[in-house]
Protein backbone atom coordinates (compact mmCIF):
# COMPACT_ATOMS: atom_id res chain seq x y z
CA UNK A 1 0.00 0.00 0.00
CA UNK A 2 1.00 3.66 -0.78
CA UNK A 3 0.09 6.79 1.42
CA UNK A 4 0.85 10.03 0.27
CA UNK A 5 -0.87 13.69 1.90
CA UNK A 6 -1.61 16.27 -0.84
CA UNK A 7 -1.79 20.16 0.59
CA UNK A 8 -3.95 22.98 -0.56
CA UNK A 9 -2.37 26.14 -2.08
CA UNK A 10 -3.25 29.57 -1.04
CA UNK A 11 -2.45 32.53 -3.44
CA UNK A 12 -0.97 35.34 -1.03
CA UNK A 13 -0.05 38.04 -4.26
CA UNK A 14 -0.32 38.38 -7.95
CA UNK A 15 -3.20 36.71 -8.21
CA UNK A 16 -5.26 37.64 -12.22
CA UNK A 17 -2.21 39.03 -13.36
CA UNK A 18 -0.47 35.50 -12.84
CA UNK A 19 -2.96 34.51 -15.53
CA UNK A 20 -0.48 36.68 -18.21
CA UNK A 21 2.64 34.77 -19.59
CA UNK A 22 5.25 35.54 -17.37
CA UNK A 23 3.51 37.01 -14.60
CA UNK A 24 4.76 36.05 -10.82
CA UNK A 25 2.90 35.28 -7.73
CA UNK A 26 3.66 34.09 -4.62
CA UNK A 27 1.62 30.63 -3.79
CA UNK A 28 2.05 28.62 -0.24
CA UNK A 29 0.81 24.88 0.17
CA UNK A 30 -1.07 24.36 3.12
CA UNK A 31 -1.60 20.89 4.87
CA UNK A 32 -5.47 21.11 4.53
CA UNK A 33 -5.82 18.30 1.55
CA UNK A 34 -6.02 15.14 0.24
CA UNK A 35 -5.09 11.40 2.03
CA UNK A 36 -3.93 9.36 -0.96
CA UNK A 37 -4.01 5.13 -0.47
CA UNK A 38 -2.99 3.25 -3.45
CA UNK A 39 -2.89 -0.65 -3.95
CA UNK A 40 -2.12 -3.11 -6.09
CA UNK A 41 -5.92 -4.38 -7.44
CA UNK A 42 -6.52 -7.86 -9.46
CA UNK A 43 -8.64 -7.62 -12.26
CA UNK A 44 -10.49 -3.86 -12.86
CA UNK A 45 -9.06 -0.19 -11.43
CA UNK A 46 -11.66 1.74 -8.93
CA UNK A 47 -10.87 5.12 -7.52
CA UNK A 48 -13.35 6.15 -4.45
CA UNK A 49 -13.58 9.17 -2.79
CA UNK A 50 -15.36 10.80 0.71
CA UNK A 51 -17.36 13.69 -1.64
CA UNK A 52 -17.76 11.36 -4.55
CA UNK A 53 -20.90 9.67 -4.29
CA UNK A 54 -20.15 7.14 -7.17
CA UNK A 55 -17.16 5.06 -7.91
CA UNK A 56 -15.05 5.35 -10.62
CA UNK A 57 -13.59 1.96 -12.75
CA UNK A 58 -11.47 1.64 -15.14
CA UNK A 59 -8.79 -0.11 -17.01
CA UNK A 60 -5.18 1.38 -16.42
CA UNK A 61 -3.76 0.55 -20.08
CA UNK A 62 -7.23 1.59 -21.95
CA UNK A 63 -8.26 5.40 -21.81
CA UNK A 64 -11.02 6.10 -20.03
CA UNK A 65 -13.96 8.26 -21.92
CA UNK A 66 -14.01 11.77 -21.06
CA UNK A 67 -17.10 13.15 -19.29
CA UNK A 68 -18.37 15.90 -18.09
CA UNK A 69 -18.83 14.17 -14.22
CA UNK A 70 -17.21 14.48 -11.16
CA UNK A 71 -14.21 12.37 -12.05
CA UNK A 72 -13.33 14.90 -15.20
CA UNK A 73 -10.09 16.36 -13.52
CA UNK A 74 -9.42 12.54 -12.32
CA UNK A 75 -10.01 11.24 -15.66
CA UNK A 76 -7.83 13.83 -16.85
CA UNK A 77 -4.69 12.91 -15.05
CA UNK A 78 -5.08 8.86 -15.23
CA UNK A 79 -5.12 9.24 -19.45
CA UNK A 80 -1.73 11.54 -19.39
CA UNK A 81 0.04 9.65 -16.95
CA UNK A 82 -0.49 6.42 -18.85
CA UNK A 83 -0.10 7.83 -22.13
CA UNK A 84 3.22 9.65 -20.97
CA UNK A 85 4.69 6.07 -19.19
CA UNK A 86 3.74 4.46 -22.60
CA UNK A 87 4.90 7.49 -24.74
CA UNK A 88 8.51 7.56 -22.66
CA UNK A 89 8.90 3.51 -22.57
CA UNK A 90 9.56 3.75 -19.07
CA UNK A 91 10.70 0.64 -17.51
CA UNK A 92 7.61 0.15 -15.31
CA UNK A 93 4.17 -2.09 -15.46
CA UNK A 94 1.26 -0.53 -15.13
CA UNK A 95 -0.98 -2.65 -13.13
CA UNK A 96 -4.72 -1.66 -12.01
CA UNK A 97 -5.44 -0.28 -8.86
CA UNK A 98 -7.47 1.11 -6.34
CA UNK A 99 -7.10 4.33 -5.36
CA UNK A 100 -9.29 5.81 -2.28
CA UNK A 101 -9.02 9.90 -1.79
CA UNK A 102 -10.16 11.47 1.54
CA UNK A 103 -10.48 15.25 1.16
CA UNK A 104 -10.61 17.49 4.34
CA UNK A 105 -10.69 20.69 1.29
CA UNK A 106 -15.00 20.97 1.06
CA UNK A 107 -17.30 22.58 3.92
CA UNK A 108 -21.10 21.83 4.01
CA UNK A 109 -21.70 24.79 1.62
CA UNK A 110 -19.32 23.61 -0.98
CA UNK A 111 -15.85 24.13 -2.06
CA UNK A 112 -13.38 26.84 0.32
CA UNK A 113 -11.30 28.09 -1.88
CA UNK A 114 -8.21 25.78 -1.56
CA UNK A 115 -7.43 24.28 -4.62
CA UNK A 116 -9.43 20.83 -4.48
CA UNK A 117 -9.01 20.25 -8.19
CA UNK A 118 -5.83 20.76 -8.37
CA UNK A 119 -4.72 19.09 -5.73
CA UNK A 120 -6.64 15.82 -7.41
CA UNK A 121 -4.47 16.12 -9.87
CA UNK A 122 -1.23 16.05 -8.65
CA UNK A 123 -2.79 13.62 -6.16
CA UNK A 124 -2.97 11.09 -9.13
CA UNK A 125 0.17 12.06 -10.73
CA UNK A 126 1.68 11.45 -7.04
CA UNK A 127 0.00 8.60 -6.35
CA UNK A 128 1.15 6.83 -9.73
CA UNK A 129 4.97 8.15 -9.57
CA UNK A 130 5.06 6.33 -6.11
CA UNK A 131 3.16 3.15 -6.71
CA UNK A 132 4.70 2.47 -9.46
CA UNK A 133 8.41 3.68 -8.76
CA UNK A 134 8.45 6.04 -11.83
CA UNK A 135 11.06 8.58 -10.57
CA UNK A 136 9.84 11.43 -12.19
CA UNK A 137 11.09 14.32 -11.37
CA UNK A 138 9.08 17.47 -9.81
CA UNK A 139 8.79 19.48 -13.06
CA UNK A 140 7.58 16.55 -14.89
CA UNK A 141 4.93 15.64 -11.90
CA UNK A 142 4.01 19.62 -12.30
CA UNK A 143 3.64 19.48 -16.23
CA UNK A 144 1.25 16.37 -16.32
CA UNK A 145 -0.36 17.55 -13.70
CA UNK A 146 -1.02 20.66 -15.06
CA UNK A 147 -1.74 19.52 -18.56
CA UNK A 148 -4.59 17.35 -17.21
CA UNK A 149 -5.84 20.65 -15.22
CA UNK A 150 -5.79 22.58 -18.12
CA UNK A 151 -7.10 19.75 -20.09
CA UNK A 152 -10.57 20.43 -18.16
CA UNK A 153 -10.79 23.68 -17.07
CA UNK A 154 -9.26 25.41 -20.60
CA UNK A 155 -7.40 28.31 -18.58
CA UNK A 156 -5.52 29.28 -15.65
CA UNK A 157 -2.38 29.75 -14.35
CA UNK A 158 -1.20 26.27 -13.10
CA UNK A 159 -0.05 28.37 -9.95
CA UNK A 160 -2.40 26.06 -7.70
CA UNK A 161 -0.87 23.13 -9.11
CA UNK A 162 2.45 24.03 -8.97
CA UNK A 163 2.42 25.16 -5.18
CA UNK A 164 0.75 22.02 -4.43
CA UNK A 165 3.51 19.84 -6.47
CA UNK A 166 6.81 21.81 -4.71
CA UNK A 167 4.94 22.26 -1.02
CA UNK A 168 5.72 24.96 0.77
CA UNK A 169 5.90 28.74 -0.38
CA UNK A 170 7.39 28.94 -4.15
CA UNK A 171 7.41 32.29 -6.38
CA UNK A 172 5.84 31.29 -9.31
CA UNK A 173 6.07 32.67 -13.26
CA UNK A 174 3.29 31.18 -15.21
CA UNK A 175 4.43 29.39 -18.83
CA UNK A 176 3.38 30.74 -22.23
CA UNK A 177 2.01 27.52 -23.77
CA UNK A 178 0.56 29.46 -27.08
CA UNK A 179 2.54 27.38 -29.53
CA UNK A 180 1.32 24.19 -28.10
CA UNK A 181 -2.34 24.66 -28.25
CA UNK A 182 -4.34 22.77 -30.66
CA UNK A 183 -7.98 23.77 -31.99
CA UNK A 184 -9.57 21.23 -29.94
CA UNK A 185 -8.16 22.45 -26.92
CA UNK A 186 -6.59 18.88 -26.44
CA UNK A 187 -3.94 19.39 -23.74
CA UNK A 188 -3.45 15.79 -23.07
CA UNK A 189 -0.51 15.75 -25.41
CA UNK A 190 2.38 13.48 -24.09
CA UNK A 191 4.88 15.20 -26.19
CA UNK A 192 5.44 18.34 -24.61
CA UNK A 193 6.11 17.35 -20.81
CA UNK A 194 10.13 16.97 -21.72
CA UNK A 195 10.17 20.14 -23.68
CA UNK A 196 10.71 23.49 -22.19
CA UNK A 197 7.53 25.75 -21.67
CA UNK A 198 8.54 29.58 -22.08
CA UNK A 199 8.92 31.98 -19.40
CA UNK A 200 8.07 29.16 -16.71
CA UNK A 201 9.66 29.64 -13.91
CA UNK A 202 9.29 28.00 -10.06
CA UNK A 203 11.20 28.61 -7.20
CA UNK A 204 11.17 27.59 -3.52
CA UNK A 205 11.07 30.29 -0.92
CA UNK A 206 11.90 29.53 2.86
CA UNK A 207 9.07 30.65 4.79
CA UNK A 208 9.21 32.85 7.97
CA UNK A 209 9.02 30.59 11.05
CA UNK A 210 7.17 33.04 12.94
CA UNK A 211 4.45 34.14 10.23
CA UNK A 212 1.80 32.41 10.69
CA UNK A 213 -1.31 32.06 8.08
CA UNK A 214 -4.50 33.03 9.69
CA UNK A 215 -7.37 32.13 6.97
CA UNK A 216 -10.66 33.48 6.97
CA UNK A 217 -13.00 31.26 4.88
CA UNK A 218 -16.17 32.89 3.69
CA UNK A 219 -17.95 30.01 2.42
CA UNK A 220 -19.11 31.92 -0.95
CA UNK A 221 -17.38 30.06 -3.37
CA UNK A 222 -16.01 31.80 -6.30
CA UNK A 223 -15.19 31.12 -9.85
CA UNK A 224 -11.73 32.64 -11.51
CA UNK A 225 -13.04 31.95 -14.84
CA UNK A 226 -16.23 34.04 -14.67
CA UNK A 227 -14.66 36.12 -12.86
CA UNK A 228 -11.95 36.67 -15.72
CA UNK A 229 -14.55 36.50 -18.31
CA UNK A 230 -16.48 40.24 -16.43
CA UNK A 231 -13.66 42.42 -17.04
CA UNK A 232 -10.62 42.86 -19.56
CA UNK A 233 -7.42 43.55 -17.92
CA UNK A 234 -5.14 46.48 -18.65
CA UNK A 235 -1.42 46.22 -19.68
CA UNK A 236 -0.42 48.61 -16.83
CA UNK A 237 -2.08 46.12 -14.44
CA UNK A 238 0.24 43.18 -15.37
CA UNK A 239 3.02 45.42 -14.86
CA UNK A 240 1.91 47.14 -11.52
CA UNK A 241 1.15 43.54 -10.52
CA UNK A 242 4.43 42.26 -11.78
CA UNK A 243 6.41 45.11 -9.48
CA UNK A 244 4.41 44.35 -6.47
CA UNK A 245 4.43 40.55 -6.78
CA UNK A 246 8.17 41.11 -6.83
CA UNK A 247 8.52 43.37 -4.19
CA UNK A 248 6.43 40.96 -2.03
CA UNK A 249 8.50 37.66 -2.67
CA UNK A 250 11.65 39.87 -1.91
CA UNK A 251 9.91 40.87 1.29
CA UNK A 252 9.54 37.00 2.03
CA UNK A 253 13.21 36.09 1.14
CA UNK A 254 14.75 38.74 3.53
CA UNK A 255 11.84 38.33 6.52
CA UNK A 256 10.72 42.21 6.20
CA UNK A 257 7.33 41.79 7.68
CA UNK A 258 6.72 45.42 7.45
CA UNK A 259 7.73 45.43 3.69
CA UNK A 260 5.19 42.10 3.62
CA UNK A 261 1.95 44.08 4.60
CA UNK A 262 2.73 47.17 2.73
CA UNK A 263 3.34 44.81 -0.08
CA UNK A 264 0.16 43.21 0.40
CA UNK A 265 -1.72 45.99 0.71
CA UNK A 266 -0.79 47.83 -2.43
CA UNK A 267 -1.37 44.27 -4.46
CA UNK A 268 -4.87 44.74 -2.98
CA UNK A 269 -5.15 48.33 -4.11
CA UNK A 270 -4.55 47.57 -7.29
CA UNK A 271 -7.12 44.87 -7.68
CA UNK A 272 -9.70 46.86 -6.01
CA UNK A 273 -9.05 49.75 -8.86
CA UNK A 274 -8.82 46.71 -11.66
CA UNK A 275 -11.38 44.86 -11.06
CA UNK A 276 -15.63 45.05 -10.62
CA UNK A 277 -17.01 46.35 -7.36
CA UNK A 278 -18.13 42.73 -6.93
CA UNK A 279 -14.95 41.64 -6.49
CA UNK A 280 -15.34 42.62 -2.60
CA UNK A 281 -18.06 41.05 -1.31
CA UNK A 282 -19.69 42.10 1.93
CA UNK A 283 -18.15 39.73 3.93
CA UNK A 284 -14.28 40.11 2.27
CA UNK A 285 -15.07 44.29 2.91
CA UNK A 286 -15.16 43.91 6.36
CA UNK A 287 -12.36 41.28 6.54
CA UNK A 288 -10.33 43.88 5.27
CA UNK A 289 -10.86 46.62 7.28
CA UNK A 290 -10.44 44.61 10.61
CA UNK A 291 -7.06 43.88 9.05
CA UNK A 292 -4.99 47.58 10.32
CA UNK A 293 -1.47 47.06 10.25
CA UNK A 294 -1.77 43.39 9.88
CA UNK A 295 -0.48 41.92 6.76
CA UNK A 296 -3.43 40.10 4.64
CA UNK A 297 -5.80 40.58 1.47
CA UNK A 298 -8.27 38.37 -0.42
CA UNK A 299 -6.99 35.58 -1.58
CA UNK A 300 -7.78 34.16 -5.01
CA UNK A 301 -10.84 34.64 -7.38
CA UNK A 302 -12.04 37.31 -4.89
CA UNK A 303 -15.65 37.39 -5.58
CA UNK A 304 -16.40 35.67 -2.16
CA UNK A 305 -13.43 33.35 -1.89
CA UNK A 306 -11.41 33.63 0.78
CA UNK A 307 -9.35 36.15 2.89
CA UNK A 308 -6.36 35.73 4.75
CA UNK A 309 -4.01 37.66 7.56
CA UNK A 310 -0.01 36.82 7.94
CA UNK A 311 0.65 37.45 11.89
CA UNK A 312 3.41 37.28 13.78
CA UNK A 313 2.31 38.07 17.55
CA UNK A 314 -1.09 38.06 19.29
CA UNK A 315 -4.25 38.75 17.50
CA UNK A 316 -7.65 39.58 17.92
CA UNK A 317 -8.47 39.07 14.44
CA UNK A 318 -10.61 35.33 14.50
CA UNK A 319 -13.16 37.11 17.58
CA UNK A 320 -13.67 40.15 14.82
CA UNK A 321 -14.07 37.37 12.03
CA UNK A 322 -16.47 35.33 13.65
CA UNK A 323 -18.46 38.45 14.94
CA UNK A 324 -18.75 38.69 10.65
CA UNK A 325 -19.51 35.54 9.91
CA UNK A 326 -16.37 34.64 9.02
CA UNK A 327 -14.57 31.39 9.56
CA UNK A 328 -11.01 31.43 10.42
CA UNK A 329 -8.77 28.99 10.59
CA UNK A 330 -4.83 28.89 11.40
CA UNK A 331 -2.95 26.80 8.42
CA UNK A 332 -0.26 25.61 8.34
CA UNK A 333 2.57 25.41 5.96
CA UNK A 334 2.99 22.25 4.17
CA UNK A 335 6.41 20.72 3.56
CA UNK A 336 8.58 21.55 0.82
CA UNK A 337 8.63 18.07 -1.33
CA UNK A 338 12.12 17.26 -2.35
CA UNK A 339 11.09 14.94 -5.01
């Protein structure tokens, strides 16, 4: 049997801008995610899951159909990962399994913001590269991983799914993959895993030990796509966004908290100017102004997501949350995976 945890991911800066080609942001894994047990089955593959009513079979060596169910972003990753092992000839038999996901990433009202579909992804990538003693490296996990994401959703940054791949906090540049796209939108394509992807770029940060993540869930899920789809984004935003996002990680790298919140705080200016007046929902305003000096914005789509505050002392901040209706939870960093 294999057991493998999967984190969340958190976007703390640059988020919509990160959606532009070469565009940082700065995206932590948190340990609120996905249990992972994988075994060696006899005759048919079945993948089960805790929010999944339904099972899913299958045969590992014959592509599954694509649907549009529950088991989409599932159904993604299983096809690439076989195709690639077959595609590559690597030394390894592919035998079925069963696969059974617990995810601790949903609340009663539906998804919290935390990257649940990524995080299935690179659960299955994950899952497969240990089962079956693949050795891929990190980058390759990320790019089928992210292939399979983008496979289903048809945008995005692949920020979530690189955070949650690397653990940890990691400044991330998002890939121009123009030349690769076909007309179908088919990004199950083996072929380009092993080649490079322009302007991609992913790098580990050491994380403060005493900044702590203080989360503030709204339960109002939101949607990046529709949100994208309201409002087209100026140039000067990618580059105001690009400066700030920057300034931010540097602020990480050198432990300037006081750089961190002012850093913060302008990245949240400029989204508030950029984007619709929906973008702050009721619940997200008042988030923000219990904030003060405290470093902390919306993280995300906005649009009802999730908030978050970076502390590093004594806080008030959860009895002002919960007065407003507003969950919060202290998360915790996940683990930087070393591959």
């Amino acid at each position: 049997m294999t057991k493998i945890l999967i984190p969340g991911k958190l976007f703390l800066a640059g988020e919509y801008a990160i959606t532009n080609p070469g565009n940082t942001a700065l995206v932590v894994a948190i340990t609120t995610g996905l249990a992972i047990e994988i075994t060696t089955a006899r005759e048919v593959s079945t993948i089960t899951s805790n929010i999944i009513t339904d099972d899913l079979t299958f045969n590992i060596n014959q592509e599954t159909p694509e649907q549009t169910d529950d088991w989409r972003f599932v159904r993604a990753a299983v096809n690439l990962m076989t195709h690639y092992v077959h595609t590559k000839k690597i030394r390894a038999t592919l035998q079925e399994v069963n696969i059974d996901i617990k995810s601790n990433m949903n609340h009663p009202t539906g998804k919290i913001g935390l990257g649940s579909s990524a995080a299935v992804v690179v659960g299955i990538v994950s899952a497969f590269n240990n089962h079956f003693k693949l050795n891929l490296t990190l980058l390759t996990q990320f790019k089928i991983a992210a292939l399979a994401h983008l496979h289903v959703q048809k945008n995005g940054s692949l920020g979530d799914v690189a955070a949650i791949t690397y653990g940890g906090a990691i400044s991330y540049q998002s890939p121009d993959l123009s030349q690769y796209q076909t007309a179908d939108k088919n990004w199950l394509q083996p072929e380009i895993v092993d080649v490079p992807w322009k302007k991609l770029n992913i790098v580990p940060l050491s994380w403060p030990q005493d900044w702590q993540i203080l989360l503030g869930a709204t339960h109002e899920s939101a949607n990046t796509s529709k949100a994208l789809a309201s409002k087209t984004l100026p140039t000067s935003f990618f580059k105001e966004s690009q400066h700030v996002a920057d300034d931010v990680v540097q602020s990480v790298i050198k432990n300037d908290y006081k750089q961190f919140s002012k850093g913060l705080k302008l990245n949240q200016t400029i989204l508030r100017h950029t984007l619709s007046q929906k973008y702050v929902t009721p619940k997200l305003a008042i988030l923000l102004q219990t904030l003060g000096d405290t470093a902390g914005k919306i993280s995300g789509a906005g649009f009802g997501d999730n908030g978050f505050a970076v502390v590093n002392g004594p806080t008030d901040l959860p009895k002002k949350w919960l007065a407003a209706e507003i969950e919060p939870h202290y998360v915790q960093i996940a683990p930087q995976n070393r591959g």
